[in-house]
Protein backbone atom coordinates (compact mmCIF):
# COMPACT_ATOMS: atom_id res chain seq x y z
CA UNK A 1 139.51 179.84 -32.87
CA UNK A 2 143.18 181.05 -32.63
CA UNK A 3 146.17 178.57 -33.81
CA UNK A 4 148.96 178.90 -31.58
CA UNK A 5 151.95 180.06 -33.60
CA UNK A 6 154.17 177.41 -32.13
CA UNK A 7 151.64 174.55 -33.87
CA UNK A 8 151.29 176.19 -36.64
CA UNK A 9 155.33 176.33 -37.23
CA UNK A 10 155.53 172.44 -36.10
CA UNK A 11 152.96 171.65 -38.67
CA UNK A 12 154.83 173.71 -41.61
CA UNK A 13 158.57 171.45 -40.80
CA UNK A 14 156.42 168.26 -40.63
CA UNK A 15 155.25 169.02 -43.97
CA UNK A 16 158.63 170.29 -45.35
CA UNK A 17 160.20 167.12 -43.79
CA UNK A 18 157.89 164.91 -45.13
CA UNK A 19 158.16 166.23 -48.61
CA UNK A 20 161.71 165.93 -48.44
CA UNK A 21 161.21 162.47 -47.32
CA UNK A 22 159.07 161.61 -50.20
CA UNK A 23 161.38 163.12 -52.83
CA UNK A 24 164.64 161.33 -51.58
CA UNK A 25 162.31 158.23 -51.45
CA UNK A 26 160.94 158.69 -55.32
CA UNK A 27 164.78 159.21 -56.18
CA UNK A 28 166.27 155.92 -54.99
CA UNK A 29 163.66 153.76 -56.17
CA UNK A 30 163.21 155.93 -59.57
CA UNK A 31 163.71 153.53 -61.77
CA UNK A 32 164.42 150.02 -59.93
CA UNK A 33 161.95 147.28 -60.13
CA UNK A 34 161.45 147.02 -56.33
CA UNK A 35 157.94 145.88 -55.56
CA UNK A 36 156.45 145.31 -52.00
CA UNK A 37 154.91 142.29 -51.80
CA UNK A 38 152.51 142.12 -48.75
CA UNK A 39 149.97 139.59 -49.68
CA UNK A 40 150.89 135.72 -49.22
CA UNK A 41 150.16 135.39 -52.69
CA UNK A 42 152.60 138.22 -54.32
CA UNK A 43 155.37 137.01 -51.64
CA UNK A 44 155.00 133.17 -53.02
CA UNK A 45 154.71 134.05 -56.65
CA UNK A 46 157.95 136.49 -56.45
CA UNK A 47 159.45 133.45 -54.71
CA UNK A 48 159.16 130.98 -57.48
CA UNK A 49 159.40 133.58 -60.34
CA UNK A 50 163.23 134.15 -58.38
CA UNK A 51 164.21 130.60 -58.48
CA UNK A 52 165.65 128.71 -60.88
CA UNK A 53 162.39 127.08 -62.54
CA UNK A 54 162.69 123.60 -64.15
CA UNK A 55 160.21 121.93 -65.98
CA UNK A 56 159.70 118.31 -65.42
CA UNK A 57 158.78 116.20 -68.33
CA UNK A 58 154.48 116.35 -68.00
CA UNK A 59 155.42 119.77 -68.62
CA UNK A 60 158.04 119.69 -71.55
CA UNK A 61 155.33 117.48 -73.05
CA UNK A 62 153.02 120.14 -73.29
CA UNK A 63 155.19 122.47 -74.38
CA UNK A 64 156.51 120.22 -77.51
CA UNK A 65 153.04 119.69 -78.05
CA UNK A 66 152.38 123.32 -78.28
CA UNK A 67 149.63 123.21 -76.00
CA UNK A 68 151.41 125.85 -73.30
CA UNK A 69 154.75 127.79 -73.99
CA UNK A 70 157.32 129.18 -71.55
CA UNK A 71 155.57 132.84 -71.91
CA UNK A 72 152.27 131.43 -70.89
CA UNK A 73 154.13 129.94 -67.24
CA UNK A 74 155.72 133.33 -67.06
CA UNK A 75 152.25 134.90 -67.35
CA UNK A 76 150.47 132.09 -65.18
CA UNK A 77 153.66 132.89 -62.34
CA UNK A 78 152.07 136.79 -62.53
CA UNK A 79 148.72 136.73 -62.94
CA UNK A 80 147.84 133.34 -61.08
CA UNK A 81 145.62 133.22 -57.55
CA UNK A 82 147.36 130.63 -55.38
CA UNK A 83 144.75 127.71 -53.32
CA UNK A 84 146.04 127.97 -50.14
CA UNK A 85 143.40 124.96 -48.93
CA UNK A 86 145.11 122.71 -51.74
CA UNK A 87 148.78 123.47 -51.32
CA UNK A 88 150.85 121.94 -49.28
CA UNK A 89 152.83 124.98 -47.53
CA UNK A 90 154.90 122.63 -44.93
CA UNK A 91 156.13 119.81 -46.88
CA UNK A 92 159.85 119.20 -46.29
CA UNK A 93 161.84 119.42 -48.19
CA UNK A 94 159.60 120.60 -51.32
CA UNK A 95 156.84 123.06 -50.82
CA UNK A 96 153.94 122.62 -53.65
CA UNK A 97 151.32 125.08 -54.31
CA UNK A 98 148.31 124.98 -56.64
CA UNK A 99 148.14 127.95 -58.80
CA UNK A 100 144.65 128.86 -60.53
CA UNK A 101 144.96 131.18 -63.99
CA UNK A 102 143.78 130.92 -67.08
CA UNK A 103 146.09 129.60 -70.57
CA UNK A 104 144.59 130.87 -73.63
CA UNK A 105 141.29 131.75 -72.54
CA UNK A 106 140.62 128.63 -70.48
CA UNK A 107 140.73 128.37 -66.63
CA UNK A 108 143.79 125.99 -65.62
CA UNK A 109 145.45 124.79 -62.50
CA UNK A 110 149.30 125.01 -62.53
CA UNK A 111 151.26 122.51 -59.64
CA UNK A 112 154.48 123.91 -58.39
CA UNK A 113 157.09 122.29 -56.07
CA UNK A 114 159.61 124.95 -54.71
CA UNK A 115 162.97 123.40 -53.17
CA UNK A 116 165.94 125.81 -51.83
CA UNK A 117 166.80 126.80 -55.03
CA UNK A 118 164.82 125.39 -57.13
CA UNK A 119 160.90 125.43 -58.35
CA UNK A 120 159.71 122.83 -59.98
CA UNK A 121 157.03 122.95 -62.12
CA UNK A 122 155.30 119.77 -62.18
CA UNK A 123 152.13 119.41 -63.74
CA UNK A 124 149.39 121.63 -65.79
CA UNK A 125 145.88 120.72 -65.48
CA UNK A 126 143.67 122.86 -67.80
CA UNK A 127 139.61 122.57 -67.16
CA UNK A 128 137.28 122.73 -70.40
């Protein structure tokens, strides 16, 4: 089987062009802490970890009680799973979602209200 020399020269600039393409890719984002969030629950997450976040007073409860601190939110705003069937995605004018995680080894169920510029978090129910 014979490659015609044409193809075979097309091929070898694809390749060099793509290379380049990667490399001037790896150096603009070397270093920056973009992300591509695809998933619905990456893109909400980001969303409420970028607003201001306010704690209403169930929540400063718990904290002054020690039972959760503001490290263990920051964790649960990563590492959480979001239930889509139990949040309310079209409330006006406050979203709230249900966030499932786990706070110090027990599984727990995080309620979140986002607004324009502010999310809310409103209440922390953790399951024995």
């Amino acid at each position: 089987m014979k490659i015609d020399k044409d193809l075979l020269h097309r091929f070898k600039l694809y390749g060099v062009g793509f290379a380049l393409g990667i490399g001037i890719l790896l150096f603009f984002l070397n270093g920056k802490k973009s992300r591509c969030n695809w998933f619905p629950n990456e893109r909400i997450l980001n969303i409420i970890r970028q607003k201001n976040i306010q704690y209403t007073p169930n929540i400063n409860n718990l904290i002054n009680n020690k039972v959760i601190d503001s490290m263990g939110i920051n964790l649960f705003l990563l590492n959480g799973k979001i239930d889509f069937s139990k949040s309310q995605v079209k409330n006006k004018p406050c979203r709230k979602y249900w966030i499932d995680g786990k706070i110090k080894n027990k599984k727990a169920t995080l309620h979140v209200k986002i607004c324009d510029s502010i999310a809310f978090i409103d209440k922390l129910d953790i399951i024995e």
